[in-house]
C-alpha atoms as a PDB file:
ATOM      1  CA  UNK A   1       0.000   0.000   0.000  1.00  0.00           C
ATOM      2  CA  UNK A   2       1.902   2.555  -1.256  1.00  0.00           C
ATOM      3  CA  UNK A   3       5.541   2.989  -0.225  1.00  0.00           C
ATOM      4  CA  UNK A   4       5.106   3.971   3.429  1.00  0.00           C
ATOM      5  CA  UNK A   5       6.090   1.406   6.032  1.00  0.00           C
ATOM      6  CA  UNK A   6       3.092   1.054   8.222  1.00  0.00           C
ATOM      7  CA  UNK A   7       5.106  -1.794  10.553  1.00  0.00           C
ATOM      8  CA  UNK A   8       7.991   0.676  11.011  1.00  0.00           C
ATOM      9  CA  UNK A   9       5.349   3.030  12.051  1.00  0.00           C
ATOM     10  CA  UNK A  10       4.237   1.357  14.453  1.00  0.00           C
ATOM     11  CA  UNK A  11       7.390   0.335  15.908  1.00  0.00           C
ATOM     12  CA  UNK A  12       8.200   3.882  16.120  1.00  0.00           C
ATOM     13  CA  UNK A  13       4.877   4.820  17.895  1.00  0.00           C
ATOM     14  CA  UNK A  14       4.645   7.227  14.405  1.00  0.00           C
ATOM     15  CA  UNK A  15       0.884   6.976  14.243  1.00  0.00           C
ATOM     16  CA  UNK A  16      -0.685  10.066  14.161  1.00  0.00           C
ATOM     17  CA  UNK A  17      -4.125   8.954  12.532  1.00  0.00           C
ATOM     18  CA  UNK A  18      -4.642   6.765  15.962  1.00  0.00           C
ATOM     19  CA  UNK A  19      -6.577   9.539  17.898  1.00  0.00           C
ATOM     20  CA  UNK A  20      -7.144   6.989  21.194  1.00  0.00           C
ATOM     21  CA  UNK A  21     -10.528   5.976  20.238  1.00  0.00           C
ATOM     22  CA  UNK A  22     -12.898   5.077  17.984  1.00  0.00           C
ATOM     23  CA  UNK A  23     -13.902   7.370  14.618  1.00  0.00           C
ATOM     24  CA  UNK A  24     -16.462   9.859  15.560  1.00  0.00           C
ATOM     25  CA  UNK A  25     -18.552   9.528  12.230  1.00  0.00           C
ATOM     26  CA  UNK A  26     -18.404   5.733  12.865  1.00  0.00           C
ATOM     27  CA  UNK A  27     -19.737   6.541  16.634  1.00  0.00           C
ATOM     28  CA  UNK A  28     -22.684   8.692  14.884  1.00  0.00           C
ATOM     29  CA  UNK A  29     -23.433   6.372  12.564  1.00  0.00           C
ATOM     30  CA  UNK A  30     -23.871   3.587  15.038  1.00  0.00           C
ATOM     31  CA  UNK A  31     -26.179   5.427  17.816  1.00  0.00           C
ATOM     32  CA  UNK A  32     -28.700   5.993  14.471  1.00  0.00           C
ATOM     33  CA  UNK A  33     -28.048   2.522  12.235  1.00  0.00           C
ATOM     34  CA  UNK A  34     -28.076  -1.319  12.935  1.00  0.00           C
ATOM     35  CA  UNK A  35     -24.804  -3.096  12.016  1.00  0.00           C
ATOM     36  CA  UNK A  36     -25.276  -6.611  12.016  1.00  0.00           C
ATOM     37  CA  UNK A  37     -23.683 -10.210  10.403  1.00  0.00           C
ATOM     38  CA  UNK A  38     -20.296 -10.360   9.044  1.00  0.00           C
ATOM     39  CA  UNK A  39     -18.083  -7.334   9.143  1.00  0.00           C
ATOM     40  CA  UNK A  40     -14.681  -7.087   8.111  1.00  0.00           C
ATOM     41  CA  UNK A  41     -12.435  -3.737   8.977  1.00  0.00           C
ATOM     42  CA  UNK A  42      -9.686  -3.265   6.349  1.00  0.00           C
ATOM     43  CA  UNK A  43      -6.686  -0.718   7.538  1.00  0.00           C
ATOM     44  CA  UNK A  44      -8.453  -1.325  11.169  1.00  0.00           C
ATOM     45  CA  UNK A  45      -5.346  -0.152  12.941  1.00  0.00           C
ATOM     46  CA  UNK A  46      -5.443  -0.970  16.843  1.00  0.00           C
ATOM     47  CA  UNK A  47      -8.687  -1.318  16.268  1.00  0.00           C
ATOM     48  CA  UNK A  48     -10.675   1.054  18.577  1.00  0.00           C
ATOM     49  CA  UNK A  49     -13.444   0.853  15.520  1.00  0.00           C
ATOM     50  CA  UNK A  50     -13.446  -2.820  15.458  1.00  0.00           C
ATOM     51  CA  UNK A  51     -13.675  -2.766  19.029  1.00  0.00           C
ATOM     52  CA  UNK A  52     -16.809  -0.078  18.932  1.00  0.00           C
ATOM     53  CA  UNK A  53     -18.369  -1.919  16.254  1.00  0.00           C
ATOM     54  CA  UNK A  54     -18.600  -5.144  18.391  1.00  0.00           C
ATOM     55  CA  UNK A  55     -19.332  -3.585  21.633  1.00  0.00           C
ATOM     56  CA  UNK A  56     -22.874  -2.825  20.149  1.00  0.00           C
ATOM     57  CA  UNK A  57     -24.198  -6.029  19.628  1.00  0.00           C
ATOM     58  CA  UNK A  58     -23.812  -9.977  19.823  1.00  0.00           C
ATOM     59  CA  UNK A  59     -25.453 -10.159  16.467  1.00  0.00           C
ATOM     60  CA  UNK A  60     -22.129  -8.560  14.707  1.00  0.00           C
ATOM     61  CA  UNK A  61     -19.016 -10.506  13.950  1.00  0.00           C
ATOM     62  CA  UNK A  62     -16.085  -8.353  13.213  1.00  0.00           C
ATOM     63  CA  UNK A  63     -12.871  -9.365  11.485  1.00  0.00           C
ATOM     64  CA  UNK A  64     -10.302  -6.539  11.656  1.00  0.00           C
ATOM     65  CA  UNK A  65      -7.166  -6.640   9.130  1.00  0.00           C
ATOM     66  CA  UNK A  66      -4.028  -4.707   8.561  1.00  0.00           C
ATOM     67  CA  UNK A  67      -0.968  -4.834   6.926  1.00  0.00           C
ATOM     68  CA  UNK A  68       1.111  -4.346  10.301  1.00  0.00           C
ATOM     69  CA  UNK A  69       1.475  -7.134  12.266  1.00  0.00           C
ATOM     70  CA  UNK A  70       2.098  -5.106  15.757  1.00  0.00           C
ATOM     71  CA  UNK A  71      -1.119  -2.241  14.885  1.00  0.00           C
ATOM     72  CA  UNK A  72      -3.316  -6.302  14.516  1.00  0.00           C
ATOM     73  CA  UNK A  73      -1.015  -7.228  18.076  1.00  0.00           C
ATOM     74  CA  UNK A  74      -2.755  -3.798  19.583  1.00  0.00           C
ATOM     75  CA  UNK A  75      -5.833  -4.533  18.212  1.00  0.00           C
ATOM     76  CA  UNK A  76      -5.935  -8.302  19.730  1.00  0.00           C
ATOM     77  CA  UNK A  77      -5.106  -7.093  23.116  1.00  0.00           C
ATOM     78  CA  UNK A  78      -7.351  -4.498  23.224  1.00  0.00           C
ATOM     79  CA  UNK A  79      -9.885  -7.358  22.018  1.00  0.00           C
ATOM     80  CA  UNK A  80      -8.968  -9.398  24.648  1.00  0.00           C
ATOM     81  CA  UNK A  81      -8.920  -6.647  27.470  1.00  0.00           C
ATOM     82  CA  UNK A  82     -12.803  -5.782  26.773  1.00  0.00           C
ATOM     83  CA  UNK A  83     -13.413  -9.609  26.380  1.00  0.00           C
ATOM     84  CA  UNK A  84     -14.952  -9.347  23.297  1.00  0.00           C
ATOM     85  CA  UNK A  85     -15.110 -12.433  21.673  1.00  0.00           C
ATOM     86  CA  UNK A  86     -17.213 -11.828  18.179  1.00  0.00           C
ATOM     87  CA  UNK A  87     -14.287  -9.716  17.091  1.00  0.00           C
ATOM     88  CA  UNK A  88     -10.774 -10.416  15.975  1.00  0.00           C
ATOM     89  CA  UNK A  89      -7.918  -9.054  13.898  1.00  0.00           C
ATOM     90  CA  UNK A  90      -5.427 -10.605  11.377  1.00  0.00           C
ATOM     91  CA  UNK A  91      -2.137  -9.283   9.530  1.00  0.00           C
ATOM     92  CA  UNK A  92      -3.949  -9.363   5.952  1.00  0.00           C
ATOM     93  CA  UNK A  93      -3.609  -7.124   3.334  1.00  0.00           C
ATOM     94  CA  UNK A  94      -6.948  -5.613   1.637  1.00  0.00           C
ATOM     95  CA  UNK A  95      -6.057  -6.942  -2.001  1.00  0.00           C
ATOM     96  CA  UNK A  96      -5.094 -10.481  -1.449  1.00  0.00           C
ATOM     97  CA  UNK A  97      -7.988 -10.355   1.606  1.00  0.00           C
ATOM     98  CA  UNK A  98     -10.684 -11.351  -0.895  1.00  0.00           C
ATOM     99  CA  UNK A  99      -9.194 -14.625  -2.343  1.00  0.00           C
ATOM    100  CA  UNK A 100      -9.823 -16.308   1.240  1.00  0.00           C
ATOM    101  CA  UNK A 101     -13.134 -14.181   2.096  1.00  0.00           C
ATOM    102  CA  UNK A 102     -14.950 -14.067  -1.399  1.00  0.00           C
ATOM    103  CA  UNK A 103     -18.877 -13.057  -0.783  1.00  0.00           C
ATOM    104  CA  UNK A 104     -18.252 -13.603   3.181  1.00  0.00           C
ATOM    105  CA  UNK A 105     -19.262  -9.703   4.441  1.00  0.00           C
ATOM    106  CA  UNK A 106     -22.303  -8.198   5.210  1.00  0.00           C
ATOM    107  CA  UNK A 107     -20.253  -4.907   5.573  1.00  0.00           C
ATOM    108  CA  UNK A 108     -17.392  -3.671   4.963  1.00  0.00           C
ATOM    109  CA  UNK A 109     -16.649  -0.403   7.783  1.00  0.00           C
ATOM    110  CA  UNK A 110     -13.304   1.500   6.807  1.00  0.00           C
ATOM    111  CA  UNK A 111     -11.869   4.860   7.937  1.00  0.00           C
ATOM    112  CA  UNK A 112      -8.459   5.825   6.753  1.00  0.00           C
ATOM    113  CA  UNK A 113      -7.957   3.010   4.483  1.00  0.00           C
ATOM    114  CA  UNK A 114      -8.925   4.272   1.365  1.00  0.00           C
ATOM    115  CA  UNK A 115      -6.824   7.301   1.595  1.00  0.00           C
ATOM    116  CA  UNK A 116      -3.598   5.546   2.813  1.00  0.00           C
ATOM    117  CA  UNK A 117      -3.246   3.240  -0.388  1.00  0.00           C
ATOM    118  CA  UNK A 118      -1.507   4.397  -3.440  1.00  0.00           C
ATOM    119  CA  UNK A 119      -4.077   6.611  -6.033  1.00  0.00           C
ATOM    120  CA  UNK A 120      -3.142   4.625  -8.284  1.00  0.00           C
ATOM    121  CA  UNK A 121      -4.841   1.129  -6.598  1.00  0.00           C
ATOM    122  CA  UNK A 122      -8.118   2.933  -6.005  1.00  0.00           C
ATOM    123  CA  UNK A 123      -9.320   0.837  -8.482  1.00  0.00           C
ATOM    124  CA  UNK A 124      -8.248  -2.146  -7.136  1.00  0.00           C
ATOM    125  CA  UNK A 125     -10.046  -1.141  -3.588  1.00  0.00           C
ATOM    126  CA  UNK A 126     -13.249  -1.178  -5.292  1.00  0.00           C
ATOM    127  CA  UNK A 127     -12.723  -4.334  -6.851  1.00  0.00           C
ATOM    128  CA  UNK A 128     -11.682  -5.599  -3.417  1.00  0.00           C
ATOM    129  CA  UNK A 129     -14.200  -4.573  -1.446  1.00  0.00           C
ATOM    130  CA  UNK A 130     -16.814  -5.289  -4.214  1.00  0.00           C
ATOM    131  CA  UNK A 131     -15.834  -9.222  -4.003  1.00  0.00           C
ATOM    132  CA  UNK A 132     -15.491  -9.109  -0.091  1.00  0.00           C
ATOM    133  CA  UNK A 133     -19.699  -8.143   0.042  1.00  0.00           C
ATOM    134  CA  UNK A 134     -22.500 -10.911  -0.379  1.00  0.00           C
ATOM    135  CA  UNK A 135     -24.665  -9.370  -2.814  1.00  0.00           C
ATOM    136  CA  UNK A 136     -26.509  -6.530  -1.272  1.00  0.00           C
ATOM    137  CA  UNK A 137     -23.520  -6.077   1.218  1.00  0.00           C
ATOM    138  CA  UNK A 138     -22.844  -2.494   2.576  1.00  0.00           C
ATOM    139  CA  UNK A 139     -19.658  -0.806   2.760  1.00  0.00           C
ATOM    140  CA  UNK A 140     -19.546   2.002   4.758  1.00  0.00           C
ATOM    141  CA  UNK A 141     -16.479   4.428   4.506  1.00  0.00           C
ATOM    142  CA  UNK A 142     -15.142   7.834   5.448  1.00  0.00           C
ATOM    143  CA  UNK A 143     -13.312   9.463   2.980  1.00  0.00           C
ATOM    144  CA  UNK A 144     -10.839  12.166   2.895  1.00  0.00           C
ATOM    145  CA  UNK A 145     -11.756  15.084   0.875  1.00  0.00           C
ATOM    146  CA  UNK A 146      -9.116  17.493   1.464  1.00  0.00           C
ATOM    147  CA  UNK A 147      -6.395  16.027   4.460  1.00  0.00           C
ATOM    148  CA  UNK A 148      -4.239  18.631   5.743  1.00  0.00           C
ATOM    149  CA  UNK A 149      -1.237  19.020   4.010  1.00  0.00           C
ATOM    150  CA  UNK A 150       1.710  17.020   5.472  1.00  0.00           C
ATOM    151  CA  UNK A 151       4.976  19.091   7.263  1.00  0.00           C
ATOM    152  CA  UNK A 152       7.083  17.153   5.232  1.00  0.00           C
ATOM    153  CA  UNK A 153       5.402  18.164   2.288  1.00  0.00           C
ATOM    154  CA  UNK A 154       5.108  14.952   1.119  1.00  0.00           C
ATOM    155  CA  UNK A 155       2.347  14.529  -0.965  1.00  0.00           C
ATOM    156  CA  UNK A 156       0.542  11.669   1.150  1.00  0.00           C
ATOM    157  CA  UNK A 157      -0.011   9.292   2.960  1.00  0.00           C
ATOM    158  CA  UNK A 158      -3.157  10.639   3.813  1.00  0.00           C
ATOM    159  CA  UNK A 159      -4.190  10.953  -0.041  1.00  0.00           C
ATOM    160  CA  UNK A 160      -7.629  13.157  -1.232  1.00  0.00           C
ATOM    161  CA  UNK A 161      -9.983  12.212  -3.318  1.00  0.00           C
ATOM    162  CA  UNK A 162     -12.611  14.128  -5.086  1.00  0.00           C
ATOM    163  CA  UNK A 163     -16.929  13.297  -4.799  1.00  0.00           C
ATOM    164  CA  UNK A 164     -16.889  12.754  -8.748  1.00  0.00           C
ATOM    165  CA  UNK A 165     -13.772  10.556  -8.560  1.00  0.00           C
ATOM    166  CA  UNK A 166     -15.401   8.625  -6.064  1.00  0.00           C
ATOM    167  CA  UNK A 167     -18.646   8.678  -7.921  1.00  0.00           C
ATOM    168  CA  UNK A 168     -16.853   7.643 -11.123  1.00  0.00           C
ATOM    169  CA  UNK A 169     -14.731   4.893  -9.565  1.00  0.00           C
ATOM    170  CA  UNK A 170     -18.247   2.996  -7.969  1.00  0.00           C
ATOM    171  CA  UNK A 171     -20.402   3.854 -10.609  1.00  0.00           C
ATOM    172  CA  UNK A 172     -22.127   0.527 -11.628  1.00  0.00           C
ATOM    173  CA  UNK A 173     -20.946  -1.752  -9.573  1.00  0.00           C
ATOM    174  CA  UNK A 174     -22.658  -0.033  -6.000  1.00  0.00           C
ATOM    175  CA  UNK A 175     -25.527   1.843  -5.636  1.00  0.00           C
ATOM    176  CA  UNK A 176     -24.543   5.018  -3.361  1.00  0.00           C
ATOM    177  CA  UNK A 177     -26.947   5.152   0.218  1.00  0.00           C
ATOM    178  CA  UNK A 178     -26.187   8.137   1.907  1.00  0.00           C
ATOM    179  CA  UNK A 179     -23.506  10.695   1.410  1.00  0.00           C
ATOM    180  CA  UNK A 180     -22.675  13.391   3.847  1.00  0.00           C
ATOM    181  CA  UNK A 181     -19.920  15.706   5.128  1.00  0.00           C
ATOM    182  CA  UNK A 182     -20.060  14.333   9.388  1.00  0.00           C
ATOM    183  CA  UNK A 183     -20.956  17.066  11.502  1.00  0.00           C
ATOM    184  CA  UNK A 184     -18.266  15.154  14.071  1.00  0.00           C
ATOM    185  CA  UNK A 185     -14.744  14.770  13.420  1.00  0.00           C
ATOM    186  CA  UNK A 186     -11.522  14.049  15.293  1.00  0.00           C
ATOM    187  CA  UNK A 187      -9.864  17.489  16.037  1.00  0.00           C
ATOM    188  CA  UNK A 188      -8.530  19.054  12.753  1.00  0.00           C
ATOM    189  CA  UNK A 189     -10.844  17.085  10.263  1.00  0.00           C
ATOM    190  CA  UNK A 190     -14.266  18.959  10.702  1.00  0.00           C
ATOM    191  CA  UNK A 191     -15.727  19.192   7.086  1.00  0.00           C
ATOM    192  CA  UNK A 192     -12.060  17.448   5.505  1.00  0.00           C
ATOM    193  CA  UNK A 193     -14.229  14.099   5.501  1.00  0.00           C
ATOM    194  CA  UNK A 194     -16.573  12.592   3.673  1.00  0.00           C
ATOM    195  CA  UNK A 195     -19.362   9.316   5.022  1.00  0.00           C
ATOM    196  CA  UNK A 196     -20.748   7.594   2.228  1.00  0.00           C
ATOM    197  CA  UNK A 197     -22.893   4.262   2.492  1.00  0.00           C
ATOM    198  CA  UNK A 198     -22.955   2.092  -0.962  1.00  0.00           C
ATOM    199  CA  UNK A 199     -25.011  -1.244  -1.584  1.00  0.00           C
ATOM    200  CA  UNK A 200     -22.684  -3.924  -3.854  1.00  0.00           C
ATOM    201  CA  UNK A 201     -25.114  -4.558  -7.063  1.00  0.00           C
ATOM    202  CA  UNK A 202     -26.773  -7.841  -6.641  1.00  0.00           C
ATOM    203  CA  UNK A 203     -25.150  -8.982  -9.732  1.00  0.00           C
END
């Protein structure tokens, strides 16, 4: 995913898009929508999402996955700390995910893993994603619209993305649910993000 080295970040303790807890918009979105079956949380970090989205219901399996094996070693403990046993995370990376998972998920919940994979694989996400989802499946995803630039003035990790790239890069193969700047955001990303809810085609 790109050319950063997510282990070495984590080594380092260089995380700065772990805030301490789970996403806000996520939060939102579950005090006003069920989330139930098979989940899977690609990019989940040390999973405080993972952990939120199983803390709201025995009726919700979650499977978190990243590409770092000591952010999925943070993400276990935590797991095991709140004793919740329908979630659990595995080293995995999002594009070779699917061949061991195809048509598994009822969702798909993702926050900062979109933006931290190379532009040019954006394609590939949706094709991910698309054969992670049982027909009908739901991904729900907050996108970066406009991340603040980096000090090193490298151009991302975080990457942007526009609404009519997005639109152009689902078109067809989703059908688009809600989409909505959150009114809540971590400090420093009010009205940078974007929540959007598609429904894989039943194809």
């Amino acid at each position: 995913m790109g050319n950063t080295d997510w282990e070495q970040c984590y080594i380092e303790g260089d995380t700065p898009w772990d805030q301490g807890s789970p996403s806000p918009v996520l939060v939102e979105y579950l005090d006003a929508n069920s989330v139930t079956g098979r989940v899977v949380a690609p990019g989940c970090g040390s999973g405080h999402d993972v952990a939120e989205i199983a803390r709201r219901s025995d009726l919700v399996s979650v499977l978190g996955m990243d590409i770092s094996p000591s952010a999925v070693g943070l993400a276990n403990t935590r797991l095991g700390l709140e004793a919740l046993a329908n979630a659990s995370c595995e080293h995995a990376d999002l594009f070779d995910l699917q061949q061991h998972y195809n048509g598994q998920f009822d969702w798909v919940c993702e926050h900062t893993c979109f933006c931290a994979i190379d532009p040019t694989r954006r394609s590939d996400y949706v094709n991910a994603v698309h054969q992670l989802l049982k027909p009908g499946g739901k991904l729900l995803a907050v996108f970066y619209l406009s991340p603040k630039q980096r000090e090193d003035g490298v151009a991302g990790p975080p990457f942007g993305c526009s609404i009519e790239e997005l639109d152009a890069l689902f078109d067809g193969r989703f059908v688009l649910e809600e989409s909505r700047v959150p009114e809540v955001a971590f400090p420093g990303r009010e009205g940078r993000e974007l929540l959007r809810v598609f429904r894989r085609n039943p194809e």
